[in-house]
N, C-alpha and C. Protein backbone atom coordinates (compact mmCIF):
# COMPACT_ATOMS: atom_id res chain seq x y z
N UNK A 1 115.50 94.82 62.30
CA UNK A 1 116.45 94.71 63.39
C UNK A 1 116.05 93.52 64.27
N UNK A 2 116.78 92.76 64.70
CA UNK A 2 116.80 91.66 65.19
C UNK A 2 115.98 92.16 66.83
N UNK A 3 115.66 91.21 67.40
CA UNK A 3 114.95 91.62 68.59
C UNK A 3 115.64 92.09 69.95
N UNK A 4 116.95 91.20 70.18
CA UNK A 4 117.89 92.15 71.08
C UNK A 4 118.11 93.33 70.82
N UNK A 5 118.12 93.44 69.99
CA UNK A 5 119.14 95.11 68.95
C UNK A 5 117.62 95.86 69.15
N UNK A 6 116.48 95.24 69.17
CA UNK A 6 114.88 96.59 69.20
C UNK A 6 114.93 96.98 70.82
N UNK A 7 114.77 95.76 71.49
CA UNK A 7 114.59 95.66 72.83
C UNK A 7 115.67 96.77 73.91
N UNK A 8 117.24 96.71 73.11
CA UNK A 8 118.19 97.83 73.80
C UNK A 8 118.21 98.98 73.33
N UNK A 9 117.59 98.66 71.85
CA UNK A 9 117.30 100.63 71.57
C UNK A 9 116.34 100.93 71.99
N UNK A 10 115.31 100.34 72.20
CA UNK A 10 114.06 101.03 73.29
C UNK A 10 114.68 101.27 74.28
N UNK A 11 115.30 100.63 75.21
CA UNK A 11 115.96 101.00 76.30
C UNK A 11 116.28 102.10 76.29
N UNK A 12 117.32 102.02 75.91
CA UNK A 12 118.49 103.47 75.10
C UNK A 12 117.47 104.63 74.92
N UNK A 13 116.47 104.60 74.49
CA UNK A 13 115.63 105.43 74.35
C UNK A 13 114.73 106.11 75.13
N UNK A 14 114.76 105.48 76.34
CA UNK A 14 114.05 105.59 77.63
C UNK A 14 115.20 106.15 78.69
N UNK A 15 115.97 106.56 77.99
CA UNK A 15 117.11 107.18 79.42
C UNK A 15 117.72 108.60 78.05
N UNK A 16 118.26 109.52 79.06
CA UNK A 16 119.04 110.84 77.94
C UNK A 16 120.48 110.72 77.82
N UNK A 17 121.39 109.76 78.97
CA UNK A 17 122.66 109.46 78.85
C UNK A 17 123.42 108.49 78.74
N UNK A 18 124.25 108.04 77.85
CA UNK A 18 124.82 107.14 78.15
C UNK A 18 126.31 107.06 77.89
N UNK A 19 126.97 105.74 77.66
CA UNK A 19 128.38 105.90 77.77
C UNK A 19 128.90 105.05 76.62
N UNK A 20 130.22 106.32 75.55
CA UNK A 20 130.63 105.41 74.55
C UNK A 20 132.01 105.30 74.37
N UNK A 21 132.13 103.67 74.10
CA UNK A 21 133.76 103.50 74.20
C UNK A 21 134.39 103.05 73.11
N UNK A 22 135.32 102.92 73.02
CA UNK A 22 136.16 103.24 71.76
C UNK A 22 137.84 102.94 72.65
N UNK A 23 138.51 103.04 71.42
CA UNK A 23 140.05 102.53 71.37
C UNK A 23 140.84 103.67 71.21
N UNK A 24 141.44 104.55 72.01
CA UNK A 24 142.29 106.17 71.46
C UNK A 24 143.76 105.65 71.89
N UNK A 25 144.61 105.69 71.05
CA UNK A 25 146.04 106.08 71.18
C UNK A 25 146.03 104.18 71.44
N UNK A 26 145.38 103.29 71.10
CA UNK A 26 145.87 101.83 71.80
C UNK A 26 144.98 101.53 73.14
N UNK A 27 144.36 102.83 73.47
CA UNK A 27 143.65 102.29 74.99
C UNK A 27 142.65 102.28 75.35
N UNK A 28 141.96 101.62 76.03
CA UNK A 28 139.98 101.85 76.05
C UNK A 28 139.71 103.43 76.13
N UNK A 29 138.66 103.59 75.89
CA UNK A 29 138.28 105.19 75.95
C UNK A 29 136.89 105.41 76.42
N UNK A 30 136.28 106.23 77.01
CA UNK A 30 135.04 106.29 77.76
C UNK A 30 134.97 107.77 77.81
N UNK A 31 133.56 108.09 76.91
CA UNK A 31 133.16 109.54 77.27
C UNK A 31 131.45 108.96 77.59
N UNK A 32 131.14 110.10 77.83
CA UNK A 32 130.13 110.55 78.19
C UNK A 32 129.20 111.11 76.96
N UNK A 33 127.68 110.78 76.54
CA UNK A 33 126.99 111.43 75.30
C UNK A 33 125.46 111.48 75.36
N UNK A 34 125.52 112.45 74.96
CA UNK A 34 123.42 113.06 75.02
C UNK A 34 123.07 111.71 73.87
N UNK A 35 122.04 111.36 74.05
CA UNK A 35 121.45 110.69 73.09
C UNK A 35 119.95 110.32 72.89
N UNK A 36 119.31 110.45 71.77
CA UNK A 36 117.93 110.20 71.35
C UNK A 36 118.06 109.07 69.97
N UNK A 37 116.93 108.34 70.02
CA UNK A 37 116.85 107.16 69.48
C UNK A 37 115.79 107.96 68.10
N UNK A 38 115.65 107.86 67.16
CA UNK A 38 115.07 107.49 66.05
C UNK A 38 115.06 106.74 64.82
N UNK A 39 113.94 106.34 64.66
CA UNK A 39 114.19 105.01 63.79
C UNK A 39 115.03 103.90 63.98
N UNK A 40 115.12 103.70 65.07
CA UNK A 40 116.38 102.52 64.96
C UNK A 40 117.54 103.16 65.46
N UNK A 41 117.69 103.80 65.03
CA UNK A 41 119.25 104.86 65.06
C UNK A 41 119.38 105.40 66.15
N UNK A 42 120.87 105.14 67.14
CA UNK A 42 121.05 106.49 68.45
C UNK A 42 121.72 107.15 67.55
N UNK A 43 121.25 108.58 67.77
CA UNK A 43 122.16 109.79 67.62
C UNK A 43 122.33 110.54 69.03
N UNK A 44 123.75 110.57 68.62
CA UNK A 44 124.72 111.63 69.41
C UNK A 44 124.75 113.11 69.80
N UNK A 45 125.14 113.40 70.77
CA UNK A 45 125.35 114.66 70.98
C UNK A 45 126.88 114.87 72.06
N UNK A 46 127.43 115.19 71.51
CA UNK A 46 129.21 115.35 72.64
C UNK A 46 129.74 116.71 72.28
N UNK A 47 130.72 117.57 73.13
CA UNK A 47 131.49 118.24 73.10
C UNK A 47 132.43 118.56 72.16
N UNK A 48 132.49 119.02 71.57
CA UNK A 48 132.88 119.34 70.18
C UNK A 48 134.86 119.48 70.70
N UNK A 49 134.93 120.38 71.52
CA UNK A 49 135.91 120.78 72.09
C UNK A 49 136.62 120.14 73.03
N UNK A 50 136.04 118.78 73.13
CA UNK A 50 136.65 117.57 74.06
C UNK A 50 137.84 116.88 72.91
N UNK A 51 137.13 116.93 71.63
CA UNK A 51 137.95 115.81 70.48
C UNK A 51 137.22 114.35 70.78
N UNK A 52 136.55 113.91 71.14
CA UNK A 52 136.30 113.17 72.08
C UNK A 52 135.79 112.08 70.22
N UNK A 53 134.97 112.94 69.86
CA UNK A 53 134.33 112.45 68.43
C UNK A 53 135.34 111.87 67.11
N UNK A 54 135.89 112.90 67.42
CA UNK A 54 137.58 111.86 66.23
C UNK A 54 138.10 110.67 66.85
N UNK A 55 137.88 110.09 68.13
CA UNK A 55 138.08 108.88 68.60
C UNK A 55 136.75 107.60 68.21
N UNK A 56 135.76 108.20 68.25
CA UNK A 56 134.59 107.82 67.94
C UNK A 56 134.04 107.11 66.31
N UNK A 57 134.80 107.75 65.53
CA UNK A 57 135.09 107.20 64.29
C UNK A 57 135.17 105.95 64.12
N UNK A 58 133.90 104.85 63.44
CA UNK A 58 134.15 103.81 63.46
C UNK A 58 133.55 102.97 64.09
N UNK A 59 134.16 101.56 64.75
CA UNK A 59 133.09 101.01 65.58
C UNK A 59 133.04 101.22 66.84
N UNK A 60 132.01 101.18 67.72
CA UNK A 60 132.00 102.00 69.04
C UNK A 60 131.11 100.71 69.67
N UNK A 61 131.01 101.04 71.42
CA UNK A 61 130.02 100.06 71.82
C UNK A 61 129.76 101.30 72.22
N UNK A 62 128.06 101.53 72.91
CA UNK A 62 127.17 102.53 73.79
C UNK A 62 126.35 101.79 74.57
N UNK A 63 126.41 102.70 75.73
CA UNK A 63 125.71 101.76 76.91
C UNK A 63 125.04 102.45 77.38
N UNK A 64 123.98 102.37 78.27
CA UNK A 64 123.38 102.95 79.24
C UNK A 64 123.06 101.86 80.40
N UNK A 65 122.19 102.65 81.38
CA UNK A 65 121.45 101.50 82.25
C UNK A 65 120.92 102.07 83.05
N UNK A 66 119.45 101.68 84.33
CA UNK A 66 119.29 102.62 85.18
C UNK A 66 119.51 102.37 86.83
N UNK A 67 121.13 102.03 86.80
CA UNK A 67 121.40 101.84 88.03
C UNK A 67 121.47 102.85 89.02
N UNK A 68 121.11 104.11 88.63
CA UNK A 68 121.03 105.14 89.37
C UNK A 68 119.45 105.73 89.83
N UNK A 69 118.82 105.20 88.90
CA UNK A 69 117.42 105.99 88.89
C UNK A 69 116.37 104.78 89.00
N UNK A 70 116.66 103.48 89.14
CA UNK A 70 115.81 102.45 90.00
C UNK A 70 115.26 102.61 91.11
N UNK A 71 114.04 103.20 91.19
CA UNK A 71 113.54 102.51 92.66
C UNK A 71 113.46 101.88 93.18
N UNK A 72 113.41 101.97 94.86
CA UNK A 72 113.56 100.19 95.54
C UNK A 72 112.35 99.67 94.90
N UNK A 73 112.90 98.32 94.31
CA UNK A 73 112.00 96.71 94.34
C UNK A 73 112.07 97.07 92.77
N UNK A 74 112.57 98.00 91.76
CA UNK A 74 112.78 97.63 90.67
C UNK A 74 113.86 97.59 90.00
N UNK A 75 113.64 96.45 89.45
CA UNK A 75 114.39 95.44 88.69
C UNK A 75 115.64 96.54 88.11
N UNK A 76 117.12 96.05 88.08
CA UNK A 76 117.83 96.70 87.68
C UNK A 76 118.35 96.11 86.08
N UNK A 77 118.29 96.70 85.16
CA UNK A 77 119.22 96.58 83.80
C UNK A 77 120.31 97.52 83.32
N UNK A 78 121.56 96.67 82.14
CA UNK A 78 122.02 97.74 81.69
C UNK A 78 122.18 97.16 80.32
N UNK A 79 122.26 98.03 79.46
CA UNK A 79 122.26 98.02 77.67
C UNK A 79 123.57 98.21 76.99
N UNK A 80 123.84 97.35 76.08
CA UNK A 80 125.20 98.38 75.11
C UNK A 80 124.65 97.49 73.63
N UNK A 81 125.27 98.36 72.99
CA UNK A 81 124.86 98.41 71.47
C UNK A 81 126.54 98.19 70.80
N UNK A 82 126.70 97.25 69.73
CA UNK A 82 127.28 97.79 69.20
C UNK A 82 127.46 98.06 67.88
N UNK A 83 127.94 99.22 67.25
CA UNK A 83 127.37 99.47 65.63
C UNK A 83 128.59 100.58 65.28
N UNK A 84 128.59 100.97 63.82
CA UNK A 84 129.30 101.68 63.26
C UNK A 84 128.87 103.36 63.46
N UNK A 85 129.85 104.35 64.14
CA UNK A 85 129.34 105.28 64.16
C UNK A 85 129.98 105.94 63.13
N UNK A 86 129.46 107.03 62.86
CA UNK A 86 129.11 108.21 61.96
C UNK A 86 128.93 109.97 62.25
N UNK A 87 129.80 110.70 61.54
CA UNK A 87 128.97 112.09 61.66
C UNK A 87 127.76 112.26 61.17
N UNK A 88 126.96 113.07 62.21
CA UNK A 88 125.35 113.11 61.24
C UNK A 88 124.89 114.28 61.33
N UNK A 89 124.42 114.73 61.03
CA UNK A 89 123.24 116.18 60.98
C UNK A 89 122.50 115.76 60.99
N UNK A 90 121.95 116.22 62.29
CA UNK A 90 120.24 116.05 62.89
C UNK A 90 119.51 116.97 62.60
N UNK A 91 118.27 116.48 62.02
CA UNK A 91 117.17 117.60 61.75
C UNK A 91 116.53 118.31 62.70
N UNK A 92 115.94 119.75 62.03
CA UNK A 92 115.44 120.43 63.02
C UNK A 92 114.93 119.84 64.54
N UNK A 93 113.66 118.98 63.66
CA UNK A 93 113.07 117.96 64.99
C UNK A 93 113.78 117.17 65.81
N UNK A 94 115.04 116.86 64.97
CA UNK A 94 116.01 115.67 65.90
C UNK A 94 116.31 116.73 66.91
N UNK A 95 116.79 117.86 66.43
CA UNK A 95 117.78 118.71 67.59
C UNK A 95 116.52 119.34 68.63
N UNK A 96 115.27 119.45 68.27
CA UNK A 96 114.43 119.69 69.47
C UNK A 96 114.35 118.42 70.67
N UNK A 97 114.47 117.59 69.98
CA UNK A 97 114.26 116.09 70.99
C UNK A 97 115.96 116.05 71.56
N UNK A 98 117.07 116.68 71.58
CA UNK A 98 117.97 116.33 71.80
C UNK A 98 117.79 117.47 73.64
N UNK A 99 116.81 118.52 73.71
CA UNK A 99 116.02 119.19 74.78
C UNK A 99 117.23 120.39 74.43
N UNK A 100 118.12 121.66 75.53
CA UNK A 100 118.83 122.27 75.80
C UNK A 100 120.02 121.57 75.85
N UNK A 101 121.03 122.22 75.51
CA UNK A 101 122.21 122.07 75.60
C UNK A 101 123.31 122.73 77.09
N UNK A 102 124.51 122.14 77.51
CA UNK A 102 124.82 122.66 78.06
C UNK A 102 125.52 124.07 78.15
N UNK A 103 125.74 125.23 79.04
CA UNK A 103 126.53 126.13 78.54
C UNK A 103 128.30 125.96 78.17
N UNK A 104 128.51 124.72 79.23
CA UNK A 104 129.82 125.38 78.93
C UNK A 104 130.15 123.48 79.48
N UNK A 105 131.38 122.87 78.97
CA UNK A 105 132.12 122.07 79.66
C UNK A 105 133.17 121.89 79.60
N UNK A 106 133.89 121.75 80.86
CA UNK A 106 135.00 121.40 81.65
C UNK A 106 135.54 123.04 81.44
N UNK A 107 134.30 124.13 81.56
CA UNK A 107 134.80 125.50 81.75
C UNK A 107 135.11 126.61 80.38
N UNK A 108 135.14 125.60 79.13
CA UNK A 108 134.93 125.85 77.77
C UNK A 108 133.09 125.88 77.39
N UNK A 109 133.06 126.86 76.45
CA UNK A 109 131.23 127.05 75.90
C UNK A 109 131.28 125.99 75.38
N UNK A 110 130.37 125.32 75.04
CA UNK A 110 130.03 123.89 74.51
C UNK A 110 129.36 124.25 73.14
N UNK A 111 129.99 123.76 72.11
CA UNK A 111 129.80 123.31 70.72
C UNK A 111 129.59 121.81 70.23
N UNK A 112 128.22 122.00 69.90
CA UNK A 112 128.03 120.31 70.09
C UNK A 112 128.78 119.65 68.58
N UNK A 113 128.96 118.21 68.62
CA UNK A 113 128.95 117.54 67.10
C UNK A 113 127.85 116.56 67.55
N UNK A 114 127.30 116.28 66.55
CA UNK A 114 126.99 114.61 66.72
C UNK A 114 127.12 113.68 66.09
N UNK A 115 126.89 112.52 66.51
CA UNK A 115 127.17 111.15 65.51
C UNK A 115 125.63 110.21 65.67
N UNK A 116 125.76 109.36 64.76
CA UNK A 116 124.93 108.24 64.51
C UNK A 116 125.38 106.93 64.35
N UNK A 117 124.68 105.82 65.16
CA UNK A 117 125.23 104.60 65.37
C UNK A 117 123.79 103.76 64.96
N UNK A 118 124.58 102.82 64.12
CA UNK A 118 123.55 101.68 63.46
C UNK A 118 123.91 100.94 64.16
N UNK A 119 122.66 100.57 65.23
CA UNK A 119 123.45 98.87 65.75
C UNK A 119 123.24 97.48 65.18
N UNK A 120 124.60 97.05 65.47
CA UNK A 120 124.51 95.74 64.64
C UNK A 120 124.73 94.14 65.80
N UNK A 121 124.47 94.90 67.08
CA UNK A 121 124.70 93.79 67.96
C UNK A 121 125.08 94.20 69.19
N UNK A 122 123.68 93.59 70.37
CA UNK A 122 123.37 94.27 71.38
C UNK A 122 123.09 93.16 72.52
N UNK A 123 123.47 93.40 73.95
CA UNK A 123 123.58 93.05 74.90
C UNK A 123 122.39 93.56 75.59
N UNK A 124 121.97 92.78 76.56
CA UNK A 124 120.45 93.98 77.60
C UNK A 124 120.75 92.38 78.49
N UNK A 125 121.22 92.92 79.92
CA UNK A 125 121.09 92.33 81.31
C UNK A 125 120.44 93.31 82.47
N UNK A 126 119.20 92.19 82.99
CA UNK A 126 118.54 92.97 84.52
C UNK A 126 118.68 91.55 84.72
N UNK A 127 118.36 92.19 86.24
CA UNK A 127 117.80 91.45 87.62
C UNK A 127 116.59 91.14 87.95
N UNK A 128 116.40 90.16 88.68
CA UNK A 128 114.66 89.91 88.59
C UNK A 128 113.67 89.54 88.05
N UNK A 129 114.09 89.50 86.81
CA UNK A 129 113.31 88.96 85.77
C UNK A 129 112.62 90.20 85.17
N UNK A 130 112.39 91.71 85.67
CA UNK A 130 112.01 92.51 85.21
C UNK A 130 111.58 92.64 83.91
N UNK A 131 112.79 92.80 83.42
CA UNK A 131 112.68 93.05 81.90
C UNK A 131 111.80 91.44 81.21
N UNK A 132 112.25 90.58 81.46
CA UNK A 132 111.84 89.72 80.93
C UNK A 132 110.05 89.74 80.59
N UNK A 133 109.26 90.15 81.87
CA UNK A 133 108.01 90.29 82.18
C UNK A 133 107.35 91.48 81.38
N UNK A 134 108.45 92.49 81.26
CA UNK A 134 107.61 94.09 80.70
C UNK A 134 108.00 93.55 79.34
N UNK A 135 108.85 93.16 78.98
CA UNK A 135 109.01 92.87 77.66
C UNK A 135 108.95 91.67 76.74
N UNK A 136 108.13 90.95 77.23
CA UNK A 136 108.16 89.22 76.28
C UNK A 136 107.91 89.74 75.21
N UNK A 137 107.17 90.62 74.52
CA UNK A 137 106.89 90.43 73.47
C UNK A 137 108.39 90.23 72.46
N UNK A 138 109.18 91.33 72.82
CA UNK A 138 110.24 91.19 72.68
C UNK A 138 111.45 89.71 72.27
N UNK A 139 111.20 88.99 72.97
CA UNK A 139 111.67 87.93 73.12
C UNK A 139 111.48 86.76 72.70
């Protein structure tokens, strides 16, 4: 994997949420998805009962970033990936690293699916030079 594409899945890997978009009915689309990194690979975790995943089919971008959970004086970034997603079955171990699930969303019990995304081409912008410094090797 090329070094942008290592550098934003580490990222990606260092946070539990992020955001994936896609094209439904002709129009941008934005959900919300649990995610853990192995091997290279984000896998998914979404609402089964949203439909949210039959939009997901295909190529997707995924993002994260930690503009919420920066402390003052550190450096802000955000990540997106983009790659072909997939239904996947996660192994035992995958689904322990995926932590608890929720009970219920938008008032429905929650039935998870998940997917898997190979990325094939990735974006990573901060401020400050942050990243640049924690990560040369990278670069």
């Amino acid at each position: 994997m090329p070094t942008v594409e290592r550098l934003a899945v580490d990222l990606i890997g260092g946070t539990d949420y992020g955001r994936v978009a896609t094209g439904m009915r002709a129009l941008p689309f934005l959900a919300f998805a649990r995610h853990i990194v192995v091997d290279g690979r984000v896998l998914l975790r979404m609402p089964r009962g949203c439909g949210y995943h039959h939009a997901c089919a295909g190529s997707v971008v995924y993002g994260t970033d930690n503009l919420s959970s920066a402390r003052t004086g550190e450096s802000l970034w955000s990540v997106q990936i983009v790659g072909q997603c997939e239904p996947a079955e996660p192994t035992a171990a995958e689904l322990e690293l995926f932590g608890p699930a929720p009970r219920l969303v938008d008032g429905e019990p929650f039935e998870p699916v998940y997917l898997g995304i190979e990325p094939q081409l990735a974006t990573v912008h901060s401020t400050d030079g942050g990243l640049e410094r924690r990560f040369q090797h990278f670069l």
